[in-house]
PDB file of N, CA and C in Angstrom:
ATOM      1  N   UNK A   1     126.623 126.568  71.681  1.00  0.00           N
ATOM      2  CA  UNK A   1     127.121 127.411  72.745  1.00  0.00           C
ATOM      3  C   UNK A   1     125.975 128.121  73.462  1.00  0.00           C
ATOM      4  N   UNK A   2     124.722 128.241  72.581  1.00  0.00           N
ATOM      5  CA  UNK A   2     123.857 129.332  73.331  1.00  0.00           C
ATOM      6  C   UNK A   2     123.125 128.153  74.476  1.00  0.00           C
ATOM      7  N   UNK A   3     122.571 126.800  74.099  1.00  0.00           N
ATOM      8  CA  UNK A   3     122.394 126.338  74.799  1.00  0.00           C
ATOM      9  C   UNK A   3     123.223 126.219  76.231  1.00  0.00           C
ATOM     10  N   UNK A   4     124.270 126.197  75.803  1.00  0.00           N
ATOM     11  CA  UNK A   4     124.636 125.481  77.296  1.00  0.00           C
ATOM     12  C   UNK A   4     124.787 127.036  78.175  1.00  0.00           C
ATOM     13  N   UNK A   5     125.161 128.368  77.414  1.00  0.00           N
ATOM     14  CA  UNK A   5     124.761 129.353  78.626  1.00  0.00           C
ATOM     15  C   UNK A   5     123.435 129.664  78.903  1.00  0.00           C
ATOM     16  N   UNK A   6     122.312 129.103  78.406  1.00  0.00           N
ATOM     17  CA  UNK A   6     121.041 129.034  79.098  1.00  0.00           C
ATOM     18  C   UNK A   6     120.891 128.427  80.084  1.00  0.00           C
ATOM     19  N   UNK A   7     121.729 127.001  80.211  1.00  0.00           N
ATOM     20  CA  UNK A   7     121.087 126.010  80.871  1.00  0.00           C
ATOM     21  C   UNK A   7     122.044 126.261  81.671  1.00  0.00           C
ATOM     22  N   UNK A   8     123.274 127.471  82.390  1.00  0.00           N
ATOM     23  CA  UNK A   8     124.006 127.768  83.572  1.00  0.00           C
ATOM     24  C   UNK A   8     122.829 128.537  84.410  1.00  0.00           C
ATOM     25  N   UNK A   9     121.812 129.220  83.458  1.00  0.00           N
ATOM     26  CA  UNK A   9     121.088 129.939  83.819  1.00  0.00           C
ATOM     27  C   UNK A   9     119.707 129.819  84.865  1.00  0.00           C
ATOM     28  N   UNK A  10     119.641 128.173  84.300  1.00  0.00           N
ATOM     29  CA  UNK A  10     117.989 127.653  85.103  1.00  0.00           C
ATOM     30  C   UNK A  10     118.557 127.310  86.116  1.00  0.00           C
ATOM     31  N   UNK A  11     117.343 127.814  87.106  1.00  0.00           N
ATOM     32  CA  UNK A  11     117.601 127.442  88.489  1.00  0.00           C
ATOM     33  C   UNK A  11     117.241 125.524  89.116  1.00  0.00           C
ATOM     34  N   UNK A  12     117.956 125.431  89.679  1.00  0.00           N
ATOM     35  CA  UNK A  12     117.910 123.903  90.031  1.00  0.00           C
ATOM     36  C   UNK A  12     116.834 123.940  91.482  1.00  0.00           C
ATOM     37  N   UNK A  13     115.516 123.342  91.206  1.00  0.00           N
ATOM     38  CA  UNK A  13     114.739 122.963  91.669  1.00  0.00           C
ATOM     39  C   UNK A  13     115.086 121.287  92.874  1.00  0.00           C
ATOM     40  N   UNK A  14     114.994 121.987  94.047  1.00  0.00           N
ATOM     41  CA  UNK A  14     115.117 120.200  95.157  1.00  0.00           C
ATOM     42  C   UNK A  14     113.515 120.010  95.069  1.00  0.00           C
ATOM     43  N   UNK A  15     113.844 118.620  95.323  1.00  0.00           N
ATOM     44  CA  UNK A  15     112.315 117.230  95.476  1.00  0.00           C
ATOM     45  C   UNK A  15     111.538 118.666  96.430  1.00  0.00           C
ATOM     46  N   UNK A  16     112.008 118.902  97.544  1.00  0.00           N
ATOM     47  CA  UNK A  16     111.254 119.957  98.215  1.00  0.00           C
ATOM     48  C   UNK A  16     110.532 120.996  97.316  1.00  0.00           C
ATOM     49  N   UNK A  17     111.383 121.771  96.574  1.00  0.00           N
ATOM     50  CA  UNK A  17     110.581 123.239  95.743  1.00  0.00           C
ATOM     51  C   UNK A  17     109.683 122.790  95.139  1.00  0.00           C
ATOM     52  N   UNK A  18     109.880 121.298  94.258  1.00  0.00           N
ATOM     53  CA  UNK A  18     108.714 120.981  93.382  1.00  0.00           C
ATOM     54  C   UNK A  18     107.803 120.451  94.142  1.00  0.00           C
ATOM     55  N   UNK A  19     107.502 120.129  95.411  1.00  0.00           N
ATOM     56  CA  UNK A  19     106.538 119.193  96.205  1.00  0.00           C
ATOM     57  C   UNK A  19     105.779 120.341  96.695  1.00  0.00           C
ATOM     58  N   UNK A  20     106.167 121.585  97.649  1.00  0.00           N
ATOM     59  CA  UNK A  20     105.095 121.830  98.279  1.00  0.00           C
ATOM     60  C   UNK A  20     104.449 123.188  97.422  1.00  0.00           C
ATOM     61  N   UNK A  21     103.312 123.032  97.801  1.00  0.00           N
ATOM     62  CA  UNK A  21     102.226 124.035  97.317  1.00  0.00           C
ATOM     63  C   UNK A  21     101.772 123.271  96.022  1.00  0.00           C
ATOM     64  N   UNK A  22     102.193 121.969  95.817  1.00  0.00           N
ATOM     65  CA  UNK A  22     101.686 120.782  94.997  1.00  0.00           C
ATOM     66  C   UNK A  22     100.057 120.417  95.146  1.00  0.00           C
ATOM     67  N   UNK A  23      99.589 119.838  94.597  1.00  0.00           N
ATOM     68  CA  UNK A  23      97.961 119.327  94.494  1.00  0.00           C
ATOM     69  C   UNK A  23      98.416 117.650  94.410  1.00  0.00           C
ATOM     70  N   UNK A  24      97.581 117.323  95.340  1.00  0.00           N
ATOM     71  CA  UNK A  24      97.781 115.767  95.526  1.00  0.00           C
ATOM     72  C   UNK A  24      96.418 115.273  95.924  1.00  0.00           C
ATOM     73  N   UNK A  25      96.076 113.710  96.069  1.00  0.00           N
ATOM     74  CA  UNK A  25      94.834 113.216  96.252  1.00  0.00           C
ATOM     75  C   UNK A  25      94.911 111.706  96.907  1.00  0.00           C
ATOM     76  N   UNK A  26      93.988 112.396  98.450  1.00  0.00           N
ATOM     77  CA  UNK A  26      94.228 111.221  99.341  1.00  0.00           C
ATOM     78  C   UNK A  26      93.447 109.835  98.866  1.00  0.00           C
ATOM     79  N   UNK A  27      94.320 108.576  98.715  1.00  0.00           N
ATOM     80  CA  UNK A  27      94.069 107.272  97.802  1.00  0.00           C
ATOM     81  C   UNK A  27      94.015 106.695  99.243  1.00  0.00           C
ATOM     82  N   UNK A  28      94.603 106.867 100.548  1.00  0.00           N
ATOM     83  CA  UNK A  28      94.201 105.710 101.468  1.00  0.00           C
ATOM     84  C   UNK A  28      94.267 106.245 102.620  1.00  0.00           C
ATOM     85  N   UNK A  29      93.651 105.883 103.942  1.00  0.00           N
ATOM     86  CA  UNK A  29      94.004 106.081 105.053  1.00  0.00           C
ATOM     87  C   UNK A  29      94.422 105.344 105.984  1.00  0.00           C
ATOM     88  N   UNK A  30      95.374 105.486 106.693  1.00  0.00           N
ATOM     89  CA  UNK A  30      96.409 104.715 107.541  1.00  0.00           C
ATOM     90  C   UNK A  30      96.192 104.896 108.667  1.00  0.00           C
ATOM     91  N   UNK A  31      96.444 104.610 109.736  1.00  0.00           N
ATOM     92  CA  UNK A  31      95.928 104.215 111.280  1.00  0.00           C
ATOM     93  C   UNK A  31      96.847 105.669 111.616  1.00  0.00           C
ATOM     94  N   UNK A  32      98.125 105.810 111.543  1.00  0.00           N
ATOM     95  CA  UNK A  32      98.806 106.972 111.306  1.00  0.00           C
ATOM     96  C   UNK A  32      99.062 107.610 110.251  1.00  0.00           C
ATOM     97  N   UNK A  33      98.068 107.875 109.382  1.00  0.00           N
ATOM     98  CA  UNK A  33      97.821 109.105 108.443  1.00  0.00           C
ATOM     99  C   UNK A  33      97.392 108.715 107.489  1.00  0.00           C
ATOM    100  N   UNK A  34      97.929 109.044 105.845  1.00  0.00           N
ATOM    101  CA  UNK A  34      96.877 109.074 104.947  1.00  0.00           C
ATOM    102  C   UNK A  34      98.257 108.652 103.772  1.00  0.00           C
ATOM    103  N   UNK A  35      97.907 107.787 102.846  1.00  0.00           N
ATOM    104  CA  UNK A  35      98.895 107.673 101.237  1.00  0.00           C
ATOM    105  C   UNK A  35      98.045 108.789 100.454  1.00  0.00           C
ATOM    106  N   UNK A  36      98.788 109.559 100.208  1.00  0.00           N
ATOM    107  CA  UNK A  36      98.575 110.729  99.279  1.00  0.00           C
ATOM    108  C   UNK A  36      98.916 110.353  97.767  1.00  0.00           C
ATOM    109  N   UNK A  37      98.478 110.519  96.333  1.00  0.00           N
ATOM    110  CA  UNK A  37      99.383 110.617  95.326  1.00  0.00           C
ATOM    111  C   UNK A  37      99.598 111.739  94.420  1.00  0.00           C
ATOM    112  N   UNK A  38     100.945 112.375  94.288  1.00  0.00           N
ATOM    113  CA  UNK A  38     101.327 113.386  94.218  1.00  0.00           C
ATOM    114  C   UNK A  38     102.310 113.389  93.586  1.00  0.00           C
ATOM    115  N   UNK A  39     102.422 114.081  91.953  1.00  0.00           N
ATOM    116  CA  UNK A  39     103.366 113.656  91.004  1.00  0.00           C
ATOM    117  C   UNK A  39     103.851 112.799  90.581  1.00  0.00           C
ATOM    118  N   UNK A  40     102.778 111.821  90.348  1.00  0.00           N
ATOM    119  CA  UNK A  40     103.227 110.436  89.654  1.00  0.00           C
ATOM    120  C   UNK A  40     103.393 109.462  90.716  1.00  0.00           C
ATOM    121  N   UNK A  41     103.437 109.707  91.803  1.00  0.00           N
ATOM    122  CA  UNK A  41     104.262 108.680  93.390  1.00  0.00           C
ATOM    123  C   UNK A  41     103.066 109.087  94.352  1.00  0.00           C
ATOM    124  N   UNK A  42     103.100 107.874  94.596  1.00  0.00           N
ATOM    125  CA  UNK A  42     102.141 107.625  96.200  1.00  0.00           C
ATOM    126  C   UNK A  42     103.336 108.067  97.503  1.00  0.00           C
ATOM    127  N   UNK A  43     102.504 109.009  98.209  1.00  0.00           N
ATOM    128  CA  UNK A  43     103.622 109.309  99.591  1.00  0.00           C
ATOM    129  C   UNK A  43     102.986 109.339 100.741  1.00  0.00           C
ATOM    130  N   UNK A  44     103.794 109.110 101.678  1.00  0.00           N
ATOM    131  CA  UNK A  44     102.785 108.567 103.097  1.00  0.00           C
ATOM    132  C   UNK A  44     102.514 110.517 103.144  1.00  0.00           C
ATOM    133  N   UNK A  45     101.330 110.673 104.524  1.00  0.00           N
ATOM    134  CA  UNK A  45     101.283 111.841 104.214  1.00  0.00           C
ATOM    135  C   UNK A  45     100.441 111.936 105.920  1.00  0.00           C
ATOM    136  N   UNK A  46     100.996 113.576 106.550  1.00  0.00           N
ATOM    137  CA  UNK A  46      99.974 113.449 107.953  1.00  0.00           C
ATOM    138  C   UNK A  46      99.148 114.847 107.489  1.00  0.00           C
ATOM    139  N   UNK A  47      98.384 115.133 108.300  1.00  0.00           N
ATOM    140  CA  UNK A  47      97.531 116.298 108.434  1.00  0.00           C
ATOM    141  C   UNK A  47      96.556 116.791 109.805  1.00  0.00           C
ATOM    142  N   UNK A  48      96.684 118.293 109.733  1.00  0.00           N
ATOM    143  CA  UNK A  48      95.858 118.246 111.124  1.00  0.00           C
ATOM    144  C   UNK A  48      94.585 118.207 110.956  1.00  0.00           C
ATOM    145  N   UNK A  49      93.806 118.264 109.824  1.00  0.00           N
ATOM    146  CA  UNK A  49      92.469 117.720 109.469  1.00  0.00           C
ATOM    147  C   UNK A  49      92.344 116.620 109.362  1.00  0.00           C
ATOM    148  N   UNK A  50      90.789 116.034 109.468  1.00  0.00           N
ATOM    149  CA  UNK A  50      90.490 114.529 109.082  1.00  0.00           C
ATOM    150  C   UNK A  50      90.418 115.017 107.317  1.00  0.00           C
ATOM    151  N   UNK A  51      90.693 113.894 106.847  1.00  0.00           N
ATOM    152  CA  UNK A  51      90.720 113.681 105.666  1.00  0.00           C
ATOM    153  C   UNK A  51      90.012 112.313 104.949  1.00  0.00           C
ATOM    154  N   UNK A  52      89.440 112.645 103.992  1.00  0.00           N
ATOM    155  CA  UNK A  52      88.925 111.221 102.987  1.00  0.00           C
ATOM    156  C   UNK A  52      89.105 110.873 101.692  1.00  0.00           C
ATOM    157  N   UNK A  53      88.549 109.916 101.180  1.00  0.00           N
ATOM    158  CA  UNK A  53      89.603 109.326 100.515  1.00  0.00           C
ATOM    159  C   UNK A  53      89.471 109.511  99.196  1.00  0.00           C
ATOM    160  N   UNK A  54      89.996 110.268  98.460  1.00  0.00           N
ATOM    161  CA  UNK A  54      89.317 110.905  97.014  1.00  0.00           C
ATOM    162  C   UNK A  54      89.393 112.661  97.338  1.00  0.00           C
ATOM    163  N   UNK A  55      90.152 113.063  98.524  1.00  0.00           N
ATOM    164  CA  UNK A  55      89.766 114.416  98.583  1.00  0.00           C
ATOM    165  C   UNK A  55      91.062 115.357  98.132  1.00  0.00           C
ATOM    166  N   UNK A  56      90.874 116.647  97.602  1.00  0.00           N
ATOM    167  CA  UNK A  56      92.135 117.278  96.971  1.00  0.00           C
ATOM    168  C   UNK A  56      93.071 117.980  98.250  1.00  0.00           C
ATOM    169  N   UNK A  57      93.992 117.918  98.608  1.00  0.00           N
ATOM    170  CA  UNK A  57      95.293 118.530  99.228  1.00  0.00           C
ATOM    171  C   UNK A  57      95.791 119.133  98.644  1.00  0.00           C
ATOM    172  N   UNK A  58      96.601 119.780  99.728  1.00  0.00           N
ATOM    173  CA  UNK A  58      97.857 120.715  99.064  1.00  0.00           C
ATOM    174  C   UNK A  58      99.146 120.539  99.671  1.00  0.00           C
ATOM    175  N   UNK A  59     100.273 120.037  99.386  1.00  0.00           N
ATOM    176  CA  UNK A  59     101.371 119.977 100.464  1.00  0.00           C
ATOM    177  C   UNK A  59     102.170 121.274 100.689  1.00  0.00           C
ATOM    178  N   UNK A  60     102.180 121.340 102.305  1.00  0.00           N
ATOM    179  CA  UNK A  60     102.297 122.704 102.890  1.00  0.00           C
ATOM    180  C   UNK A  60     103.858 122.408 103.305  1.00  0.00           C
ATOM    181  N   UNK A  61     104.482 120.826 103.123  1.00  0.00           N
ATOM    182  CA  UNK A  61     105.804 120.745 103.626  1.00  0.00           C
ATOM    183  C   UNK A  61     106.085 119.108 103.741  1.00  0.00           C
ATOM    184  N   UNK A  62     107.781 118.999 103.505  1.00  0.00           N
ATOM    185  CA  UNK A  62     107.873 117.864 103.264  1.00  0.00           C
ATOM    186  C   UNK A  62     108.886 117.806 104.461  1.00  0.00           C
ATOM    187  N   UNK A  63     108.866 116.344 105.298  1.00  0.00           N
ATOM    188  CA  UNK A  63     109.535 116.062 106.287  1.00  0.00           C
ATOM    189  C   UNK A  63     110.009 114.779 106.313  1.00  0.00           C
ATOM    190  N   UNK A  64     111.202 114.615 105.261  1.00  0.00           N
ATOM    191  CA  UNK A  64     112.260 113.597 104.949  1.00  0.00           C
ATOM    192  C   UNK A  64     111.008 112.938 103.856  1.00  0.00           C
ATOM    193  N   UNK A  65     110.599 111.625 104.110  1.00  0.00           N
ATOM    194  CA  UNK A  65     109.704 110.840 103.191  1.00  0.00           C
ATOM    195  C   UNK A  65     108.159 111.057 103.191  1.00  0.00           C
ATOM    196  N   UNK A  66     107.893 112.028 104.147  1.00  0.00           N
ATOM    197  CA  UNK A  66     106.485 112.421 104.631  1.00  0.00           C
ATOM    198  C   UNK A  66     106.168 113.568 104.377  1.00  0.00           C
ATOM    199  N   UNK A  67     104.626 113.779 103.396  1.00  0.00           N
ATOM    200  CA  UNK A  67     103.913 115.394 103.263  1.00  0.00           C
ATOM    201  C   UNK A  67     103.590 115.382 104.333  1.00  0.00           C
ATOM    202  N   UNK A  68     103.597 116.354 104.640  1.00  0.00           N
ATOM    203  CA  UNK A  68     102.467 117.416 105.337  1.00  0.00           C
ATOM    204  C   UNK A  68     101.382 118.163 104.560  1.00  0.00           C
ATOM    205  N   UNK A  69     100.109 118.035 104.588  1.00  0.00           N
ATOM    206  CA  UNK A  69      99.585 118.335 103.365  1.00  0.00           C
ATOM    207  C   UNK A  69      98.128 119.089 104.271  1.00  0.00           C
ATOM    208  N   UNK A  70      97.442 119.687 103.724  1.00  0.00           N
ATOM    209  CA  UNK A  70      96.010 120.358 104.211  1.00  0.00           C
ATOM    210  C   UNK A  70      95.297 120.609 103.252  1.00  0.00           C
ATOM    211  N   UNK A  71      93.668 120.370 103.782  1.00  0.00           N
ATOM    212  CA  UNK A  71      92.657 120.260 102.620  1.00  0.00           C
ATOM    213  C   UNK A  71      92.859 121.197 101.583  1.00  0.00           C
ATOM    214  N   UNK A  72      92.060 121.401 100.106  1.00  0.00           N
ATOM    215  CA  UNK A  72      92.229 122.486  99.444  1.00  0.00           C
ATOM    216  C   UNK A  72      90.999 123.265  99.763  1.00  0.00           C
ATOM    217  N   UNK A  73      91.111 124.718  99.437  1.00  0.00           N
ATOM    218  CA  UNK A  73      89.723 125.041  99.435  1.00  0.00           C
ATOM    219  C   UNK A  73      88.979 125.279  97.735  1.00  0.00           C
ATOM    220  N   UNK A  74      87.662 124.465  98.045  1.00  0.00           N
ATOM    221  CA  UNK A  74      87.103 124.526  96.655  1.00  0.00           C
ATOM    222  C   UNK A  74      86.156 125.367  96.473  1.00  0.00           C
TER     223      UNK A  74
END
Protein backbone atom coordinates (compact mmCIF):
# COMPACT_ATOMS: atom_id res chain seq x y z
CA UNK A 1 0.00 0.00 0.00
CA UNK A 2 2.82 2.45 0.85
CA UNK A 3 4.20 1.99 -2.48
CA UNK A 4 1.53 2.71 -4.57
CA UNK A 5 0.70 6.12 -2.45
CA UNK A 6 4.21 7.18 -3.27
CA UNK A 7 4.07 6.54 -6.71
CA UNK A 8 0.43 8.91 -6.89
CA UNK A 9 2.96 11.19 -5.60
CA UNK A 10 5.90 11.44 -8.39
CA UNK A 11 5.50 13.88 -10.75
CA UNK A 12 5.20 12.68 -14.42
CA UNK A 13 7.98 14.07 -16.42
CA UNK A 14 7.09 14.77 -20.74
CA UNK A 15 10.03 13.80 -23.42
CA UNK A 16 10.12 17.80 -23.16
CA UNK A 17 11.01 18.25 -19.12
CA UNK A 18 13.61 15.54 -19.47
CA UNK A 19 15.23 17.01 -22.81
CA UNK A 20 15.87 20.56 -22.22
CA UNK A 21 18.63 21.96 -20.13
CA UNK A 22 20.04 18.33 -21.17
CA UNK A 23 23.91 17.96 -22.24
CA UNK A 24 24.21 16.49 -25.63
CA UNK A 25 27.16 16.13 -28.27
CA UNK A 26 27.22 17.27 -31.81
CA UNK A 27 28.15 13.67 -33.86
CA UNK A 28 27.32 15.33 -37.39
CA UNK A 29 26.63 18.23 -39.42
CA UNK A 30 23.87 18.59 -41.88
CA UNK A 31 23.51 21.13 -44.69
CA UNK A 32 20.43 22.19 -42.39
CA UNK A 33 21.83 21.69 -38.99
CA UNK A 34 23.57 19.35 -36.85
CA UNK A 35 22.64 15.25 -35.40
CA UNK A 36 23.09 15.84 -31.83
CA UNK A 37 23.25 12.68 -29.33
CA UNK A 38 21.34 13.15 -26.36
CA UNK A 39 20.10 10.47 -23.95
CA UNK A 40 20.89 7.47 -25.55
CA UNK A 41 19.19 8.83 -29.21
CA UNK A 42 20.69 10.73 -31.97
CA UNK A 43 18.29 13.92 -32.75
CA UNK A 44 18.35 16.22 -35.62
CA UNK A 45 19.20 19.49 -33.94
CA UNK A 46 19.42 23.57 -35.20
CA UNK A 47 21.37 26.33 -33.51
CA UNK A 48 22.15 29.95 -33.86
CA UNK A 49 25.87 29.24 -33.45
CA UNK A 50 28.20 27.42 -35.79
CA UNK A 51 28.87 24.32 -34.24
CA UNK A 52 31.49 21.24 -34.53
CA UNK A 53 31.62 18.06 -34.35
CA UNK A 54 32.55 16.58 -30.92
CA UNK A 55 31.38 19.85 -29.21
CA UNK A 56 29.17 19.90 -25.82
CA UNK A 57 25.46 21.57 -26.07
CA UNK A 58 22.79 22.21 -24.11
CA UNK A 59 19.14 21.90 -25.31
CA UNK A 60 17.40 25.18 -24.71
CA UNK A 61 14.04 23.60 -26.42
CA UNK A 62 12.42 21.00 -28.25
CA UNK A 63 10.30 21.65 -31.44
CA UNK A 64 8.23 18.44 -32.27
CA UNK A 65 11.40 16.03 -33.44
CA UNK A 66 14.01 18.88 -33.38
CA UNK A 67 16.51 20.40 -30.42
CA UNK A 68 17.21 23.56 -30.31
CA UNK A 69 20.36 23.41 -28.56
CA UNK A 70 23.40 26.20 -27.81
CA UNK A 71 27.03 25.80 -27.11
CA UNK A 72 27.96 25.00 -23.41
CA UNK A 73 30.12 27.23 -21.63
CA UNK A 74 33.35 25.52 -20.44
Amino acid sequence: MRLFLSSKSTKVLSRADELIGADAEVVDIREKGYLVHCHGETWSATSESKLSIGQSVEVVELLGLILRVKPTKE
